[in-house]
Protein backbone atom coordinates (compact mmCIF):
# COMPACT_ATOMS: atom_id res chain seq x y z
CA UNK A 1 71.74 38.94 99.93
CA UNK A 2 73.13 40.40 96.86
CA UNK A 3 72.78 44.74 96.82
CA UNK A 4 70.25 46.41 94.72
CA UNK A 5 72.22 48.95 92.16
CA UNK A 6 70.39 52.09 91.86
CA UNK A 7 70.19 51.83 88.18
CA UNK A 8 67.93 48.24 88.68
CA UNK A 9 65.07 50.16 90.67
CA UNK A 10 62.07 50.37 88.32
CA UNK A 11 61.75 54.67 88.03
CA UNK A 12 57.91 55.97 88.09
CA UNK A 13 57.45 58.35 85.37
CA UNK A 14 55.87 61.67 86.71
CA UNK A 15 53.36 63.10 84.55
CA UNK A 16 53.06 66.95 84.74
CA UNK A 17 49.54 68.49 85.10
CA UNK A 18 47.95 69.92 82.47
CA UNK A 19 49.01 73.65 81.99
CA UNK A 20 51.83 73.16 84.63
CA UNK A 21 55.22 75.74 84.57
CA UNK A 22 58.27 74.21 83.89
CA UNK A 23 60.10 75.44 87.25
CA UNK A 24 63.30 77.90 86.70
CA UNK A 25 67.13 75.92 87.46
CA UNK A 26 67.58 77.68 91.21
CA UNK A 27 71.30 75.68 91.91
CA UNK A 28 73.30 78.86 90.14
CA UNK A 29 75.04 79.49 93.40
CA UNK A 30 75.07 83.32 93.08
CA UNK A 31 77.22 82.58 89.97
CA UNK A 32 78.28 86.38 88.27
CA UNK A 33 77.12 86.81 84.99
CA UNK A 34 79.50 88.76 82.30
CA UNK A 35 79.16 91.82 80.81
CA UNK A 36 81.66 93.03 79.10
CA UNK A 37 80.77 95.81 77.37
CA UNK A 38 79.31 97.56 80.41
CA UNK A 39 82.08 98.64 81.94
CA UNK A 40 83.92 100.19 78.53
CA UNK A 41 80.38 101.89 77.78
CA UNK A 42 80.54 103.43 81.14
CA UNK A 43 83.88 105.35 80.97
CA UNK A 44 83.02 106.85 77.61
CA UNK A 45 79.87 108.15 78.99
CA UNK A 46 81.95 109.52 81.67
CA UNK A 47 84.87 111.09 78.81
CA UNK A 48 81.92 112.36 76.79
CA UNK A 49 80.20 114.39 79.56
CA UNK A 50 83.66 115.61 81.03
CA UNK A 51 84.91 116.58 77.30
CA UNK A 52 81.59 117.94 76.67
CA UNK A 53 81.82 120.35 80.03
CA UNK A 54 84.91 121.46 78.97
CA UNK A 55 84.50 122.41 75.53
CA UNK A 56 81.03 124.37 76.66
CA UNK A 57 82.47 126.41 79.44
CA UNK A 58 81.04 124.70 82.33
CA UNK A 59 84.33 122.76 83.16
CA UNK A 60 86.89 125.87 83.62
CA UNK A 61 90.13 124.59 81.94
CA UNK A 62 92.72 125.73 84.47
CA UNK A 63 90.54 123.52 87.03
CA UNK A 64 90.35 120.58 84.66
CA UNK A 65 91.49 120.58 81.38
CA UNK A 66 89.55 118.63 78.49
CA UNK A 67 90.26 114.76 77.91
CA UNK A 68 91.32 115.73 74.38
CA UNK A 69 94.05 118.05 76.00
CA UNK A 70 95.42 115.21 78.43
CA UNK A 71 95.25 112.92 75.29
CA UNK A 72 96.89 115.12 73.56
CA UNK A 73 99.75 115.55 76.30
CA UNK A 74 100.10 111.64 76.30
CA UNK A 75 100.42 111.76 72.00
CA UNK A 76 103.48 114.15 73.21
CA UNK A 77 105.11 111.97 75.41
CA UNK A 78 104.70 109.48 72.60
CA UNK A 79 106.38 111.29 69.78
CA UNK A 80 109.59 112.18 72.27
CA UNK A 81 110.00 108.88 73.90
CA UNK A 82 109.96 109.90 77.04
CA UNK A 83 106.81 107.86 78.07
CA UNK A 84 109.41 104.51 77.55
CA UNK A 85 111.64 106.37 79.61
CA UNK A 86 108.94 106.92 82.69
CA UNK A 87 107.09 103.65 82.49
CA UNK A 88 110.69 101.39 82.64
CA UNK A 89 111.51 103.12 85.89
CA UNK A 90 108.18 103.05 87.33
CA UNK A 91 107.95 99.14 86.62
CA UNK A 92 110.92 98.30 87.14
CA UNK A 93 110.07 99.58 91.16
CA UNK A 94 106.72 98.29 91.50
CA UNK A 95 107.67 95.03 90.15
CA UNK A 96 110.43 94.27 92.13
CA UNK A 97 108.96 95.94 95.28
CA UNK A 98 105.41 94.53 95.40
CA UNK A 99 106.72 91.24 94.29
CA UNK A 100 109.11 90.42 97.30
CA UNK A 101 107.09 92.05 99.19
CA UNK A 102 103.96 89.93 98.00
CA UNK A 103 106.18 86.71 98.22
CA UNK A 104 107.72 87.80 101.85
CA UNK A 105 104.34 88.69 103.06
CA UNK A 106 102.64 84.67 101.91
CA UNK A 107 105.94 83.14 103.80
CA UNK A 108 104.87 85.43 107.13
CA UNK A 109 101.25 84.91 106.30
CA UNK A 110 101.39 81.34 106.24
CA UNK A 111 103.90 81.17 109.40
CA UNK A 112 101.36 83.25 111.09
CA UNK A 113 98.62 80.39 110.40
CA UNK A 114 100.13 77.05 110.54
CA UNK A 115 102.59 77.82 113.96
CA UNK A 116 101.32 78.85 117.16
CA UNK A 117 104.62 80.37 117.75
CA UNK A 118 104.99 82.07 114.62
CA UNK A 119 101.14 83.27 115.61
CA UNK A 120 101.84 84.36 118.87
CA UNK A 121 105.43 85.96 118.37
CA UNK A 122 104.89 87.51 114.75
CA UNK A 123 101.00 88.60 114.96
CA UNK A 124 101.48 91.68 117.13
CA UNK A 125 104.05 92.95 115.61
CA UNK A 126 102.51 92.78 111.94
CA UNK A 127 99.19 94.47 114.22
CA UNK A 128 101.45 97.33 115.68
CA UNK A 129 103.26 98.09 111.95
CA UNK A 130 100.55 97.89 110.16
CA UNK A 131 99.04 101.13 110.76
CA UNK A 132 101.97 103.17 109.95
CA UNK A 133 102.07 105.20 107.05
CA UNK A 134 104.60 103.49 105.33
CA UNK A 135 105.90 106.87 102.93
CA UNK A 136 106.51 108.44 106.47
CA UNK A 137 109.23 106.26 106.74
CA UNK A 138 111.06 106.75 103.47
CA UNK A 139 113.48 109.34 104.59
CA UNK A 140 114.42 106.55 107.40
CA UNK A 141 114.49 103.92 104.12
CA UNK A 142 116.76 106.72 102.11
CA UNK A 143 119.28 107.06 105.30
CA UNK A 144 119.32 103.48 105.43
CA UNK A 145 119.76 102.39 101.17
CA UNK A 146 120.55 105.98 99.83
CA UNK A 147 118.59 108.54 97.68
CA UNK A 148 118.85 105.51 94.54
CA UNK A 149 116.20 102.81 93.69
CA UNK A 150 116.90 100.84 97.22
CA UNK A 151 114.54 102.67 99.03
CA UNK A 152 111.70 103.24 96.47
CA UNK A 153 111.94 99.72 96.26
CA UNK A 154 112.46 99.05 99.99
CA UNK A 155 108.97 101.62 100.40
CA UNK A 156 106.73 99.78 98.09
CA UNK A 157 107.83 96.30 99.23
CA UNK A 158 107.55 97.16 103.16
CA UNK A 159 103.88 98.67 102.41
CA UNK A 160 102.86 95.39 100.11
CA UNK A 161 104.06 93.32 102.96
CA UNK A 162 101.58 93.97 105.72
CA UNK A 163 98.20 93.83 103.51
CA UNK A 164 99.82 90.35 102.21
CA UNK A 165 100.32 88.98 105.62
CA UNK A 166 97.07 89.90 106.91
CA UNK A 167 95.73 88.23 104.03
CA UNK A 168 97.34 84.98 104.03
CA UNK A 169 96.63 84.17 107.93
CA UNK A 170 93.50 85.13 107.45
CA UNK A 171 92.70 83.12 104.44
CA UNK A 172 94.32 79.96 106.44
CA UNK A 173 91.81 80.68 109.51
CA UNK A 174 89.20 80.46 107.11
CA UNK A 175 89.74 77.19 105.61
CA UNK A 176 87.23 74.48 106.57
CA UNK A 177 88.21 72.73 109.69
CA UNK A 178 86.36 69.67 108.38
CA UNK A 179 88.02 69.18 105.67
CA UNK A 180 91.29 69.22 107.57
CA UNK A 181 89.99 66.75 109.77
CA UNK A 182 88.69 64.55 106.51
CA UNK A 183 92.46 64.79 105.80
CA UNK A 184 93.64 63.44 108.76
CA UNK A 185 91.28 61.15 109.03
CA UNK A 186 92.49 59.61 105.35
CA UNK A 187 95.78 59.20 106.62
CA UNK A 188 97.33 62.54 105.05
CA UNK A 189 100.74 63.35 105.66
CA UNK A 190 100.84 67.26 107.32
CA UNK A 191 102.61 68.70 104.22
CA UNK A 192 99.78 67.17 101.68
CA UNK A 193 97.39 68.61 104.01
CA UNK A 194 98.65 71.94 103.67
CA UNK A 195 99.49 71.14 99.67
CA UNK A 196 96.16 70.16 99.19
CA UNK A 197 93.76 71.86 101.29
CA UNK A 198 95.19 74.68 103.57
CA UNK A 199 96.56 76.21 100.59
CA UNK A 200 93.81 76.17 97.82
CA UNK A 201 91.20 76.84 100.27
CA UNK A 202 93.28 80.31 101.08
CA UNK A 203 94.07 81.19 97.87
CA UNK A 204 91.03 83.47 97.35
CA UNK A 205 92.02 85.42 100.13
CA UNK A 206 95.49 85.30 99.11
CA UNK A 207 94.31 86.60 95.73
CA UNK A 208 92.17 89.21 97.22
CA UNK A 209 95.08 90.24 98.97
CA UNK A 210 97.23 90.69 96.12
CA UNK A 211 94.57 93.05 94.74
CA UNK A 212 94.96 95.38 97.28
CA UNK A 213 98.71 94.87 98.04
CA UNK A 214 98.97 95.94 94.18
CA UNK A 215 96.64 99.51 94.44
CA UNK A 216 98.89 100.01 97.59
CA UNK A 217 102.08 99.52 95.83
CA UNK A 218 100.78 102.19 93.19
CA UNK A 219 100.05 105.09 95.94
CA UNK A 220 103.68 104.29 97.63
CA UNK A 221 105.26 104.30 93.81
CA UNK A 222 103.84 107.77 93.70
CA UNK A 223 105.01 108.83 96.30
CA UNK A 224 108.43 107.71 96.36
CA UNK A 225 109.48 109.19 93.20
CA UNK A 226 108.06 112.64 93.64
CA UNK A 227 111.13 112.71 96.45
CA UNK A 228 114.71 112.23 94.32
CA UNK A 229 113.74 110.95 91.63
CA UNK A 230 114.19 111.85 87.92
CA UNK A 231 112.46 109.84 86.03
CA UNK A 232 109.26 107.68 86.50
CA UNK A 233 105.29 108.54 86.68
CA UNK A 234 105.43 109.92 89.53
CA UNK A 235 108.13 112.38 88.89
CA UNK A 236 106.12 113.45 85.82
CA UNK A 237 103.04 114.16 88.00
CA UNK A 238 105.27 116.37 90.01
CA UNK A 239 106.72 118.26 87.44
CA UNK A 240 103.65 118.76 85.81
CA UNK A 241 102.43 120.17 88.78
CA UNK A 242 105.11 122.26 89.28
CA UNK A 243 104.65 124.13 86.27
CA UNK A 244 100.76 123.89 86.49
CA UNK A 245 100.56 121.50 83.43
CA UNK A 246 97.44 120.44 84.13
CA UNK A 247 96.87 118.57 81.04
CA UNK A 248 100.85 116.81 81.53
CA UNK A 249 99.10 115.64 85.22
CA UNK A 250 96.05 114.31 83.94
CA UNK A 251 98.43 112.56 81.70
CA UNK A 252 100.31 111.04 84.46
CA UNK A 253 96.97 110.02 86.15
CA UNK A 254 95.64 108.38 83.25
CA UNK A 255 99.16 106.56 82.98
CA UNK A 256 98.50 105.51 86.74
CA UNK A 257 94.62 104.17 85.55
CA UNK A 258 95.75 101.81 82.95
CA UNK A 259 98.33 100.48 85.07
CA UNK A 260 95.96 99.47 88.00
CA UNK A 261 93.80 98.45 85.07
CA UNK A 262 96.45 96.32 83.75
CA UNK A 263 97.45 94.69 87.44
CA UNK A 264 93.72 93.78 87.99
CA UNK A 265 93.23 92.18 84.67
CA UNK A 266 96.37 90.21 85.06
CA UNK A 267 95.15 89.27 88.81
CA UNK A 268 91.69 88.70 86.99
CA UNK A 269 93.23 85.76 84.99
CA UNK A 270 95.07 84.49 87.40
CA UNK A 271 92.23 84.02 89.74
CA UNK A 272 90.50 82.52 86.76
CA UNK A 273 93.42 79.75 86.38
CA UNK A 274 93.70 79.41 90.08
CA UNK A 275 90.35 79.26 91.37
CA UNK A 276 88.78 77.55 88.70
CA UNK A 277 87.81 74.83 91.00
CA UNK A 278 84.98 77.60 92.50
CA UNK A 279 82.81 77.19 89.29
């Protein structure tokens, strides 16, 4: 007996009611909608009100100085260079830092979930180092590679390490244990089953833990350059606030915004590229 294709069964046409709805698509799986100008509109509300406060009187300046003041400040570092000067040295750590330690961290991470030795020898001690403020141990990191870049670099990448780690095991525990077992069951070698599903099913949480590896690296960068360093943003934070520049500080903060901007945006598209299997 031959099969029946689907296509061969005579359909019955449904007739609608009179006056009947047409029911609303419900299948949008939570799916984000875009706004783009939302966010923009929101931080020039927020630059309006604060300028506004300031140039009434209700925002002392030595507290806060005016946006138009810290704008101002940046137009200066502008006109003198130095802002080239600050924003090499600053990227040239956090790059280098939060990418080997990003990289490092994925290697652990993914140790961590595919080995039960790596699991069991490797777990606790990412568990007992992770709660340790990592800029507490830069004078241990500047005995160890000097006063230079080495340990700025050696701070940021130990802090970006842990978060990355955390996030990588994690996003391998969470990958659907069927559809490792579909994979096995299809014959799959062990390396295309971690090619093909282990991986891209933890790459959100890989992703996710880039984001905050990233907003770490910024605090440690900080940090690490108000202690002996000359040049770089957070030098220029603490010089401004040596001299009570406010306006030179805000300055270095808004420098600090648009850079965490800029690292989200980037990890923005990338989870785009990545993850555009989720859509």
């Amino acid at each position: 007996m031959n099969p029946i294709h689907p296509a061969e069964v005579p359909q019955k046409k449904v007739i609608a009611p009179e006056g009947a709805k047409p029911v609303p698509f419900r299948g949008g799986g939570f799916k984000t909608r875009k706004f783009g100008y939302v966010g923009p509109l929101v931080f020039i509300v927020i630059i309006a009100i604060w300028e506004f406060g300031s140039q009434s009187g209700i925002i002392s300046p030595i507290a806060l100085p005016a946006p138009s003041e810290a704008f101002g400040a940046i137009q200066d570092l502008f006109r003198t260079g130095q802002i080239w000067t600050h924003l090499q040295a600053s990227l040239y750590r956090l790059s280098v830092g939060w990418f080997f330690g990003s990289m490092l961290g994925v290697t652990v991470g993914l140790a961590i979930g595919l080995f039960s030795v790596a699991r069991a020898g490797l777990s606790p001690i990412v568990s007992a180092l992770f709660p340790i403020p990592k800029i507490a141990l830069l004078p241990l990191f500047i005995v160890w590679f000097g006063i230079g870049e080495g340990s700025k670099v050696a701070t940021i990448l130990f802090g970006t390490f842990f978060p990355t780690v955390i996030a990588t095991y994690g996003g391998v525990d969470n990958v659907d244990r069927n559809l490792i077992r579909m994979g096995q069951s299809f014959g799959l070698s062990w390396l295309s089953i971690v090619r093909k599903i282990i991986i891209p099913g933890a790459l959100p949480a890989i992703l996710s833990g880039f984001r905050i590896s990233a907003s770490i690296a910024i605090v440690l960068l900080v940090a690490a350059e108000m202690i002996g360093a000359q040049y770089g943003i957070g030098a220029y934070i603490l010089m401004a606030g040596a001299i009570f520049a406010t306006d030179q500080l805000i300055a270095g903060v808004a420098m600090l915004s648009i850079l965490g901007l800029t690292i989200g945006w980037l990890i923005g598209k990338a989870e785009q590229y990545f993850l555009n299997w989720r859509t």
